[in-house]
Protein backbone atom coordinates (compact mmCIF):
# COMPACT_ATOMS: atom_id res chain seq x y z
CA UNK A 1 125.53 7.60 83.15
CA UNK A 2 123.46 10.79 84.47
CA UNK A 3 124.26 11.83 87.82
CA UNK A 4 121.74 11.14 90.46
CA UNK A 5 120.91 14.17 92.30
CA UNK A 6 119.84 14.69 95.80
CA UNK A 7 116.99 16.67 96.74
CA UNK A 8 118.18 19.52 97.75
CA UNK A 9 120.55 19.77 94.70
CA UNK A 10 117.18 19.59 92.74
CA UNK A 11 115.72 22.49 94.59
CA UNK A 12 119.05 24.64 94.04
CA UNK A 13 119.13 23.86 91.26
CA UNK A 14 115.56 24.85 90.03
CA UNK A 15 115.48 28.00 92.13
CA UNK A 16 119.00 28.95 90.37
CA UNK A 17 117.23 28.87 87.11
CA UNK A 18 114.14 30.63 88.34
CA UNK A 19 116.01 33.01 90.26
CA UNK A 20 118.50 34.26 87.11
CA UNK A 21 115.90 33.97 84.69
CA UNK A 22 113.46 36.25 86.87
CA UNK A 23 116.75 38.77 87.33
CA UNK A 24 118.24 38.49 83.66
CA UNK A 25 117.75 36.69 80.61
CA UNK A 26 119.33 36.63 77.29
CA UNK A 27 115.96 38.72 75.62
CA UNK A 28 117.25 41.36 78.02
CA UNK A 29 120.22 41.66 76.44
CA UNK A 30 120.68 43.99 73.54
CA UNK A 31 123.41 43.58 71.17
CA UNK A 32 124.69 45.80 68.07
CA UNK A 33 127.85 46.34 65.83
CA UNK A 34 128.70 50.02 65.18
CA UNK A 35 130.02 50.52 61.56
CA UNK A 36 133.65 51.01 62.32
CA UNK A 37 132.92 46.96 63.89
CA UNK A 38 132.83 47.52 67.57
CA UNK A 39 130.63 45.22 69.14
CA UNK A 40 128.32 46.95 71.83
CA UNK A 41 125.89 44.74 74.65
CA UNK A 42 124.14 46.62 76.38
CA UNK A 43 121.90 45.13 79.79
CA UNK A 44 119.54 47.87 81.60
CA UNK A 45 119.25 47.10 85.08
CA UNK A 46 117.51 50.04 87.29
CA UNK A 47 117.80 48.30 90.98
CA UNK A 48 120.46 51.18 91.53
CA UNK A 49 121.40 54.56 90.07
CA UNK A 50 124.52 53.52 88.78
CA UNK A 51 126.40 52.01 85.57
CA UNK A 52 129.22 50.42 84.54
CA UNK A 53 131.61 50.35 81.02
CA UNK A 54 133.91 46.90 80.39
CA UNK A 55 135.88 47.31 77.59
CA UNK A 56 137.69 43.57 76.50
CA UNK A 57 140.04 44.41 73.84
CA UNK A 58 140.73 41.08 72.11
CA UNK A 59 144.88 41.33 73.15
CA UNK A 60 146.90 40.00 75.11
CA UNK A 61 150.52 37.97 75.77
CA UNK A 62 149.33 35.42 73.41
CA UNK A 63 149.47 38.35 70.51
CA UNK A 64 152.88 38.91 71.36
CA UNK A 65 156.17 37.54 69.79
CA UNK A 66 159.65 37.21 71.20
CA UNK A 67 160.81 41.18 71.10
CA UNK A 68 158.01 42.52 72.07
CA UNK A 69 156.78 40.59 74.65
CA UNK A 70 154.52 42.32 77.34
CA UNK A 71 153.20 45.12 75.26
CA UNK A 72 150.19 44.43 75.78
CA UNK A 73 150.52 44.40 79.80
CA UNK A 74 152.77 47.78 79.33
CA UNK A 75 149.60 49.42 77.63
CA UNK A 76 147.31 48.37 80.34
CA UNK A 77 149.24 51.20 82.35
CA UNK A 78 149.70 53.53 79.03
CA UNK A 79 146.04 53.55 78.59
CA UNK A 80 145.92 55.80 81.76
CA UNK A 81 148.97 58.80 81.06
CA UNK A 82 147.30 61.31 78.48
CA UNK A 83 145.77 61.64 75.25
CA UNK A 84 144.52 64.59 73.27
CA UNK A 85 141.29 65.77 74.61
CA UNK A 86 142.07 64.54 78.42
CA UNK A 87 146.04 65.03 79.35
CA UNK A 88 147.77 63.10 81.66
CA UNK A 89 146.14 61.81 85.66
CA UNK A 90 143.22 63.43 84.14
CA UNK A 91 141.46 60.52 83.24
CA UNK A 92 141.18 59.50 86.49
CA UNK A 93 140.68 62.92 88.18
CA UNK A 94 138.01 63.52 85.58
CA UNK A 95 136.07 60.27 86.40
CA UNK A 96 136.59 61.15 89.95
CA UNK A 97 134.83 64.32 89.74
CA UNK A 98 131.85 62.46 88.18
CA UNK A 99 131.69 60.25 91.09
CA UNK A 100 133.28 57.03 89.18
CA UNK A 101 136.30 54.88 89.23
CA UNK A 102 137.97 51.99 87.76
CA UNK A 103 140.64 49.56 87.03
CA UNK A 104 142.04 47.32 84.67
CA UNK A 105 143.53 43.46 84.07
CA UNK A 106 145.76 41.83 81.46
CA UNK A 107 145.70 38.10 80.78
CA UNK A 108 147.03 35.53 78.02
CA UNK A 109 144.49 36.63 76.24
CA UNK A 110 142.62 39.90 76.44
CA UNK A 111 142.75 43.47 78.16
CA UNK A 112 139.89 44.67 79.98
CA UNK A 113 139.05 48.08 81.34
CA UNK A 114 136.56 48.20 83.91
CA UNK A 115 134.69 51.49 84.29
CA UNK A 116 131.64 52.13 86.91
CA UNK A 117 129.82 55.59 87.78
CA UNK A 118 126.55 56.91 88.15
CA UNK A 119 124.22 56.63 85.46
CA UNK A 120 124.20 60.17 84.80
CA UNK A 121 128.14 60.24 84.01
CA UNK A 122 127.55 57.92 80.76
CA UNK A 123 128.45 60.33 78.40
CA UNK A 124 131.67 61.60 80.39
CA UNK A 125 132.73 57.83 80.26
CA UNK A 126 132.06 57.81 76.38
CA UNK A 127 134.32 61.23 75.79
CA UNK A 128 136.93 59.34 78.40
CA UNK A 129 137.25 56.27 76.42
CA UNK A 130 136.68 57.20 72.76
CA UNK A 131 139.24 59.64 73.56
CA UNK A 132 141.94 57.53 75.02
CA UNK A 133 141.35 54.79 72.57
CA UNK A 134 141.86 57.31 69.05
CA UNK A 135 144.47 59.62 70.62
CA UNK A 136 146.13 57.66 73.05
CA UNK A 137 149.69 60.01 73.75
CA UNK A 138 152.66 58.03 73.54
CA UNK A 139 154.63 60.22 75.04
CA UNK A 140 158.66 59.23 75.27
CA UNK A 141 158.99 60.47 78.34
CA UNK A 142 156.09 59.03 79.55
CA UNK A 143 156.65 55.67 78.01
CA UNK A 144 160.58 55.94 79.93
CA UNK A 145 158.56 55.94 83.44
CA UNK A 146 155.84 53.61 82.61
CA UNK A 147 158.88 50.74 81.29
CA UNK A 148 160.67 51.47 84.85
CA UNK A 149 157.47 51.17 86.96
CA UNK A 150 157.13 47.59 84.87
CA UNK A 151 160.41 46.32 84.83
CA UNK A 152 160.07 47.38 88.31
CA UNK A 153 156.91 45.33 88.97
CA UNK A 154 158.76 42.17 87.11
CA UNK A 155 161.67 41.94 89.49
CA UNK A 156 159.69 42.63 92.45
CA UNK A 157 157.14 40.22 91.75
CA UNK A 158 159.67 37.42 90.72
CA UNK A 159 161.59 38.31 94.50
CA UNK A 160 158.05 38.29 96.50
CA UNK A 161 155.92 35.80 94.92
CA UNK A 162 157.22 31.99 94.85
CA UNK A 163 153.78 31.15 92.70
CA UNK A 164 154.91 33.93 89.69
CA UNK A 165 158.59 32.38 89.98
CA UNK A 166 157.70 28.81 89.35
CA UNK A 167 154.99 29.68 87.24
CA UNK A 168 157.05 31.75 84.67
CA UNK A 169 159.07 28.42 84.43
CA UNK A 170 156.61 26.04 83.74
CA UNK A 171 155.15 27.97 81.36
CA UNK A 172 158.29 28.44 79.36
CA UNK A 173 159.01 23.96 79.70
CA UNK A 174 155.10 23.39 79.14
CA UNK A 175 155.42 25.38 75.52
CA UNK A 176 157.35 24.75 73.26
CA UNK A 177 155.80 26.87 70.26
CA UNK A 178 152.76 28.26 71.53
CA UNK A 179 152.75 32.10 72.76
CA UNK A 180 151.69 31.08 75.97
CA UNK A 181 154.89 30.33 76.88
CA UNK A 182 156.04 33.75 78.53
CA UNK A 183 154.25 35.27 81.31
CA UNK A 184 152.10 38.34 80.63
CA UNK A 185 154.65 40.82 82.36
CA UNK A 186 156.67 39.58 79.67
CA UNK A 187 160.37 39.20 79.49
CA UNK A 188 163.15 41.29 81.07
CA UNK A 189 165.21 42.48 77.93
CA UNK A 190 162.35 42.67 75.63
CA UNK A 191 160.48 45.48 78.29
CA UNK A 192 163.79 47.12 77.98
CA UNK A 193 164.03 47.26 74.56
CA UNK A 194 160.54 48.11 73.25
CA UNK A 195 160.84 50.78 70.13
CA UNK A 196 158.34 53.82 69.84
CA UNK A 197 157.77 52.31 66.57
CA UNK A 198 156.16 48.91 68.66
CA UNK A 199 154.44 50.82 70.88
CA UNK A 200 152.03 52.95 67.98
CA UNK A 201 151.86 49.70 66.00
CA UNK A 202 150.63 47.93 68.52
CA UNK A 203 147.81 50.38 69.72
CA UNK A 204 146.81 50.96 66.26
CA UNK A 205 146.35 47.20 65.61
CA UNK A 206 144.90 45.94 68.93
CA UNK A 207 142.82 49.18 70.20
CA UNK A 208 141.27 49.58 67.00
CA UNK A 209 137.00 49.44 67.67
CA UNK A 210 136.59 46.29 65.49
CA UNK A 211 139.08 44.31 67.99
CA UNK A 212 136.35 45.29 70.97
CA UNK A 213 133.86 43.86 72.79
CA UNK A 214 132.14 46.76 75.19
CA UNK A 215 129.46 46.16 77.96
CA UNK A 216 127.41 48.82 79.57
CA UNK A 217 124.62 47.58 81.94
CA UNK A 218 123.16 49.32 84.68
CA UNK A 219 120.53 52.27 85.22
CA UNK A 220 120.76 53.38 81.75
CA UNK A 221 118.44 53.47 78.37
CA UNK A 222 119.28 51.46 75.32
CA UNK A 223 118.73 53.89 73.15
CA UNK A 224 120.91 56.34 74.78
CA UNK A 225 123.95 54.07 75.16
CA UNK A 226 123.26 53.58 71.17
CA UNK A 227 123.26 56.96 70.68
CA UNK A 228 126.22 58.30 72.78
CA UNK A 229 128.17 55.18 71.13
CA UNK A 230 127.56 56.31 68.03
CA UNK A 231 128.70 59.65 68.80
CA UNK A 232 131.69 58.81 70.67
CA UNK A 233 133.03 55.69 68.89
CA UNK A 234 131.41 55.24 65.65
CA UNK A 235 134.03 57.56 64.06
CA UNK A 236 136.66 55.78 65.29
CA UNK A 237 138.22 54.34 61.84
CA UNK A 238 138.60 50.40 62.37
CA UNK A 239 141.80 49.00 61.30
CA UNK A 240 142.65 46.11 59.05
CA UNK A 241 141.85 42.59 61.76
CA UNK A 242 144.93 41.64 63.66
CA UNK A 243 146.88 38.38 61.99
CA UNK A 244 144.94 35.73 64.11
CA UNK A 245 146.92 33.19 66.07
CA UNK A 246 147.64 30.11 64.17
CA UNK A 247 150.71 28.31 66.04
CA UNK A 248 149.50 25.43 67.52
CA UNK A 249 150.78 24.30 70.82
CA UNK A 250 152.36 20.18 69.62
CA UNK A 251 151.12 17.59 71.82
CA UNK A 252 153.39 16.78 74.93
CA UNK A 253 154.26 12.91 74.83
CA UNK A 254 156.41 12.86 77.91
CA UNK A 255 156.88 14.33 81.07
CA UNK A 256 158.33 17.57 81.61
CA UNK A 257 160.39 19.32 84.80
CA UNK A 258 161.54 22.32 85.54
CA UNK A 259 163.60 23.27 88.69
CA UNK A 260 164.36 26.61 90.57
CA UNK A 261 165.87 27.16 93.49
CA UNK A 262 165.55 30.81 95.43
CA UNK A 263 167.10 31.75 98.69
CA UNK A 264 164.19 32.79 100.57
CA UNK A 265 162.19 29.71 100.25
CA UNK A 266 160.88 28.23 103.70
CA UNK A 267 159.99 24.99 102.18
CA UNK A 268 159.46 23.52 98.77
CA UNK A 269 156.42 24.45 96.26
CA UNK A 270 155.08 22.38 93.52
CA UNK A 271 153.25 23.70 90.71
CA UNK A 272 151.90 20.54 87.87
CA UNK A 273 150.46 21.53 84.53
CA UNK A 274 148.33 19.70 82.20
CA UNK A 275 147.67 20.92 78.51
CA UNK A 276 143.71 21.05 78.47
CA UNK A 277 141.47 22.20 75.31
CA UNK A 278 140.45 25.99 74.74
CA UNK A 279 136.97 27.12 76.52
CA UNK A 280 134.76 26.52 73.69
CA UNK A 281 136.05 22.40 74.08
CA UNK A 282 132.98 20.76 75.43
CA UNK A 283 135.00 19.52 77.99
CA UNK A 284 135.99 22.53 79.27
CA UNK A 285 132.53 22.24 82.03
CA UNK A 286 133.81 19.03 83.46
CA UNK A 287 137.32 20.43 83.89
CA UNK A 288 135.79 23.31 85.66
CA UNK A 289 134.13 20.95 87.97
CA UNK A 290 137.17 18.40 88.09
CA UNK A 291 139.37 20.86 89.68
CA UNK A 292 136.64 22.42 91.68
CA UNK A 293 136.27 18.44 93.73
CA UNK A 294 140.13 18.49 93.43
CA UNK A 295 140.66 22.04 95.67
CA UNK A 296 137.77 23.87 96.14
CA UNK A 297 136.75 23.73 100.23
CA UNK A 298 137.88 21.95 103.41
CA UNK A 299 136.36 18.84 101.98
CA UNK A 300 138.15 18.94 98.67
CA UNK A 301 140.41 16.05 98.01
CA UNK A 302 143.46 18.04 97.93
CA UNK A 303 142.73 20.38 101.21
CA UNK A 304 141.24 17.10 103.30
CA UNK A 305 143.82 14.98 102.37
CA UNK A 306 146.67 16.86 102.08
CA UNK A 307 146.30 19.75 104.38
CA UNK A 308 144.53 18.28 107.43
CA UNK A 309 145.09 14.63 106.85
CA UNK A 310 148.52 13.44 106.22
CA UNK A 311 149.96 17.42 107.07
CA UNK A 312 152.07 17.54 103.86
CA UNK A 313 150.60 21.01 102.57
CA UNK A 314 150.11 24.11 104.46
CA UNK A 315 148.34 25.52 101.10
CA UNK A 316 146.83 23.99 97.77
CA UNK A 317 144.55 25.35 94.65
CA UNK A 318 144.20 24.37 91.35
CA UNK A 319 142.46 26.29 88.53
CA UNK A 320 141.26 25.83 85.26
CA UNK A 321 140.56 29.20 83.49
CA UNK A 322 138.60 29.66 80.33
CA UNK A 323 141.31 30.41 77.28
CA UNK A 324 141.24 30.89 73.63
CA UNK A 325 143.84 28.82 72.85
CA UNK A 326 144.25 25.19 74.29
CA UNK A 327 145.45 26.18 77.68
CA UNK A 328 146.97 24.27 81.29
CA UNK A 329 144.87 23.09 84.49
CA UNK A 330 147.00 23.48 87.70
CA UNK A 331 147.62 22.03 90.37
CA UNK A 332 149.95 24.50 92.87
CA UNK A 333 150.69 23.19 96.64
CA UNK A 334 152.94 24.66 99.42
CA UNK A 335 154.51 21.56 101.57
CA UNK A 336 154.18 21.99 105.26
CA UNK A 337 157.38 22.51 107.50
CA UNK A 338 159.51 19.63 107.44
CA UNK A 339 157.57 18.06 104.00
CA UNK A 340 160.58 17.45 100.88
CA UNK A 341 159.24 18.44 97.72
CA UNK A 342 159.44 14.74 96.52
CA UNK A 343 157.12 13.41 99.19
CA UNK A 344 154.76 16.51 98.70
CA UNK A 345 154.70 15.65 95.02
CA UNK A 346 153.88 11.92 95.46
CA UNK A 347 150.83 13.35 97.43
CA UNK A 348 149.47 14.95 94.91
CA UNK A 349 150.30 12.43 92.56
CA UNK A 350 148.06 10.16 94.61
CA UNK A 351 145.11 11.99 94.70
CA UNK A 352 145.01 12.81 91.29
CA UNK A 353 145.71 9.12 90.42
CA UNK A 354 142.81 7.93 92.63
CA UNK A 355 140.49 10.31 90.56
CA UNK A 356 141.61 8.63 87.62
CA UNK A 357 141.18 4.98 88.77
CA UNK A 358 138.00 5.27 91.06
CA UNK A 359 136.82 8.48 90.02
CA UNK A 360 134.19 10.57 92.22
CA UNK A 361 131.31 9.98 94.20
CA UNK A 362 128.13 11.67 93.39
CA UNK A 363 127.90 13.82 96.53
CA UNK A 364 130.80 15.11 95.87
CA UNK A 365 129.88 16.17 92.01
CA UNK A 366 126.29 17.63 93.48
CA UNK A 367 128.67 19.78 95.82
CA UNK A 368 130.50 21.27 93.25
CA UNK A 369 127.72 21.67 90.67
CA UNK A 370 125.87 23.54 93.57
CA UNK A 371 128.59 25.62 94.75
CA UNK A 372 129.12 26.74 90.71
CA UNK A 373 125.11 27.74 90.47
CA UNK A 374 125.19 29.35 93.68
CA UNK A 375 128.07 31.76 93.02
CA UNK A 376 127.73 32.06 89.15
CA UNK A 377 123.81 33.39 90.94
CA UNK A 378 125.64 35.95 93.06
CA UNK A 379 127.94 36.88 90.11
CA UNK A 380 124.98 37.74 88.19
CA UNK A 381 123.74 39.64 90.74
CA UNK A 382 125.33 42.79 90.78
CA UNK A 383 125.71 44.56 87.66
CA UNK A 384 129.56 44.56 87.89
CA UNK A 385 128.87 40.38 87.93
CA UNK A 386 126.87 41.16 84.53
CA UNK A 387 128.89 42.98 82.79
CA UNK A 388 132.07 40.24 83.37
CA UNK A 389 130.08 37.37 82.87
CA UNK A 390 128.73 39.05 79.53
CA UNK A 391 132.00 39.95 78.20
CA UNK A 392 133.89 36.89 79.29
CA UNK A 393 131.01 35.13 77.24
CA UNK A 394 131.36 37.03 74.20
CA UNK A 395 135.10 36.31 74.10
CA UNK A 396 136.04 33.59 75.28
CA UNK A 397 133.13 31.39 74.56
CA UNK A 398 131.78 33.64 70.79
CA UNK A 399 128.63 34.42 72.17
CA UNK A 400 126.91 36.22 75.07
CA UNK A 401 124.07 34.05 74.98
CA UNK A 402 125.99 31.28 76.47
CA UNK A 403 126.63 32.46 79.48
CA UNK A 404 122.37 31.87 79.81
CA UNK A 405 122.85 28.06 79.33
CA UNK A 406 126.03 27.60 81.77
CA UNK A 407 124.27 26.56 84.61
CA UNK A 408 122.94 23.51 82.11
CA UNK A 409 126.20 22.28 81.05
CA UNK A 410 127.27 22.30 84.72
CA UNK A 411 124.64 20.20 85.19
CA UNK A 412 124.41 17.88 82.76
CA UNK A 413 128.38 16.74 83.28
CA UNK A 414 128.49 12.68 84.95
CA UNK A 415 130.42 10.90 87.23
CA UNK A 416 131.42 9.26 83.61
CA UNK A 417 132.60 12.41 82.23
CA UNK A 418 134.95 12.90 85.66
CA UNK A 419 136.59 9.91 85.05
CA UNK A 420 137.33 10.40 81.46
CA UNK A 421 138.54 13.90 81.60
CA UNK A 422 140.76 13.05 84.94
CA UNK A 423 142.34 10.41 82.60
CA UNK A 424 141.90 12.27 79.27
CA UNK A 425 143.99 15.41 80.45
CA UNK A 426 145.71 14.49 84.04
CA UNK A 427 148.03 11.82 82.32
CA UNK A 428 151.66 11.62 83.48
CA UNK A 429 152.91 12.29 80.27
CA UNK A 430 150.82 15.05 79.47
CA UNK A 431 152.10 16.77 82.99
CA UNK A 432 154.59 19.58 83.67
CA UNK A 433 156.19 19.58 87.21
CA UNK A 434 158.10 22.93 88.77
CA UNK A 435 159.53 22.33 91.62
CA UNK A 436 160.69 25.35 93.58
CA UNK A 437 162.84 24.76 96.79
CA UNK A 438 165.61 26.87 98.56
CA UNK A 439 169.20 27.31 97.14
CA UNK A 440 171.99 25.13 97.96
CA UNK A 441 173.72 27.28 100.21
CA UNK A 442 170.73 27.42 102.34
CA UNK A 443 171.24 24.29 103.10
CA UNK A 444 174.95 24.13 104.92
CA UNK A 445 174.31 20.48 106.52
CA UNK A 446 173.53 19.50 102.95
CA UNK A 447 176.65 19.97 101.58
């Protein structure tokens, strides 16, 4: 059954489409494989004198294997100490001087570098990158600091962050086989044990050009990007393909728990997971949407009901990220003062179980579907929106051009499809609970 949609949905709706369409479409977008394999989209947009560079190398924790686990997180700060043209700090200071800067993320599932500049800096960003990507330094020394300043950021983050310290634990009981199961820091003993031997094994295999997907929009020419690519990273030899990922994940046929207990803890936090398909699933846009209705807004049927209603959250959010692999949709919530983590649990439970047996009203799916066109709009936007949503496209979903027909498959998901998904994915067997509280010893009049 189609949805029925209000008017003013139907006017958002059409002046979403007019609005990107007039801004961007896929014709606008030139793509083109260099001969060493590196794939290269490239989007002018002149509304500003600027440019960016997005680099998604096609690695992350999920390429990993017990040993070695976090590599690809540890090279995320490597990327940045030295290589043979530019030594180390100067690839920032250099960028700097050109009136640029940037950053970079790690997932599950790929690394992304994230330059922007003015336009007239492209080809300093093209002698910055080509250089760090075929002479990358992996200096000893360097490498020494780098695995302190991580092992570092592990602990600390573990101490300060209650949501990394349950999640690390329900990854680890929601996989069994899967590399998904450790978190992209990785673990403790394998950061301290990494070889010099991983380290240039790694780089060579995952930062090789044909494991890349790079995006340059902005005030710049086609043709020129072409040419300085070619220049710059043409000659960079490609390397055989990395061994793709075949483990799959087996299905979960019960429910799962995992427990941890920290001192610090004010009052409990609950973190479910459900094993959901990969991005490319067609159900991936009604999952989007499902956990949108679930947490996103006052109105949301987490935040009204638990937050403001019954008082048994001070905090809730759920999320459903695109993956390669068949992935997990949470559902995270912080009980309010007072709240046990059993009765904060059965409130979630609730809401996700009345989903399942009534599902969701059509205002509510219009909201949603209009809140995801209105801020994929603003994404695409800017040309630092562009060049994400471009890249994220090409990798997670195969094809750039897809992004251009995502405002469609929002819309075209029913109340129907809801339902099934809610009950397709949000079983109780299919579920992973972590249930973080404080220690024992916290508790005195427990004892």
């Amino acid at each position: 059954m189609r949805t029925i949609r209000t008017v003013a949905g139907m006017l958002l709706g059409g002046l979403f489409c007019l609005t990107t369409q007039a801004a961007t479409q896929a014709k606008d977008v030139t793509q083109f494989t260099l001969k060493n394999g590196m794939t290269m989209l490239v989007l002018e947009d002149h509304s500003i004198p600027n440019a960016n560079m997005y680099l998604f190398w096609k690695v992350g924790s999920r390429n990993e294997h017990p040993g070695i686990t976090g590599l690809s997180h540890f090279f995320e700060h490597m990327m940045f100490n030295g290589s043979k043209k530019y030594g180390p700090k100067m690839f920032d200071r250099t960028m700097e001087a050109a009136g640029g800067s940037n950053n970079a993320y790690t997932t599950n599932d790929v690394t992304v570098y994230t330059d922007w500049f003015p336009s007239d800096a492209l080809e300093t960003i093209f002698d910055l990158e080509a250089d760090r990507i075929q002479y990358l330094d992996i200096d000893p020394d360097m490498v020494e600091s780098e695995r302190g300043v991580v092992a570092s950021e592990r602990s600390t983050g573990l101490e300060n962050s209650n949501f990394r310290a349950i999640y690390e634990e329900v990854l680890n009981a929601a996989f069994r086989a899967h590399p998904y199961s450790w978190p992209v820091i990785g673990h403790e003993s394998d950061i301290a044990n990494w070889s010099m031997d991983d380290l240039r094994s790694y780089h060579q295999t995952y930062y090789a050009p044909n494991n890349a997907v790079v995006v340059v929009v902005g005030d710049v020419k086609t043709v020129e990007v072409k040419k300085l690519a070619q220049t710059y990273f043409e000659p960079i030899p490609a390397q055989t393909p990395p061994r793709p990922i075949h483990t799959v994940e087996p299905e979960q046929k019960g429910e799962r728990r995992a427990y941890l207990q920290k001192a610090s803890v004010t009052s409990p936090n609950i973190l479910m997971a459900f094993h959901v398909p990969a991005a490319t699933d067609p159900d991936y846009y009604p999952l989007v949407l499902l956990s949108d209705i679930l947490s996103n807004g006052n109105s949301s049927r987490l935040q009204s009901s638990l937050v403001f209603e019954q008082q048994l959250a001070t905090d809730v959010f759920t999320d459903m990220s695109p993956s390669l692999d068949p992935y997990l949709f949470f559902v995270y919530a912080t009980a309010a003062p007072e709240v046990t983590a059993e009765a904060l649990e059965q409130g979630m439970i609730a809401q996700i179980n009345a989903v399942m047996e009534k599902g969701v009203s059509a205002d509510e799916l219009q909201k949603v579907k209009n809140q995801r066109q209105v801020n994929f709009y603003r994404e695409l936007a800017t040309i630092n929106g562009k060049a994400n949503a471009l890249g994220d496209y090409a990798t997670f979903f195969g094809d750039y051009t897809k992004m251009f027909g995502a405002a469609a498959e929002y819309d075209k998901v029913s109340l129907d499809d809801i339902k099934r998904v809610a009950n397709t994915y949000l079983r109780r067997a299919n579920r992973t609970v972590g249930v973080l509280d404080a220690t024992e010893d916290s508790h005195e009049n427990d004892r």
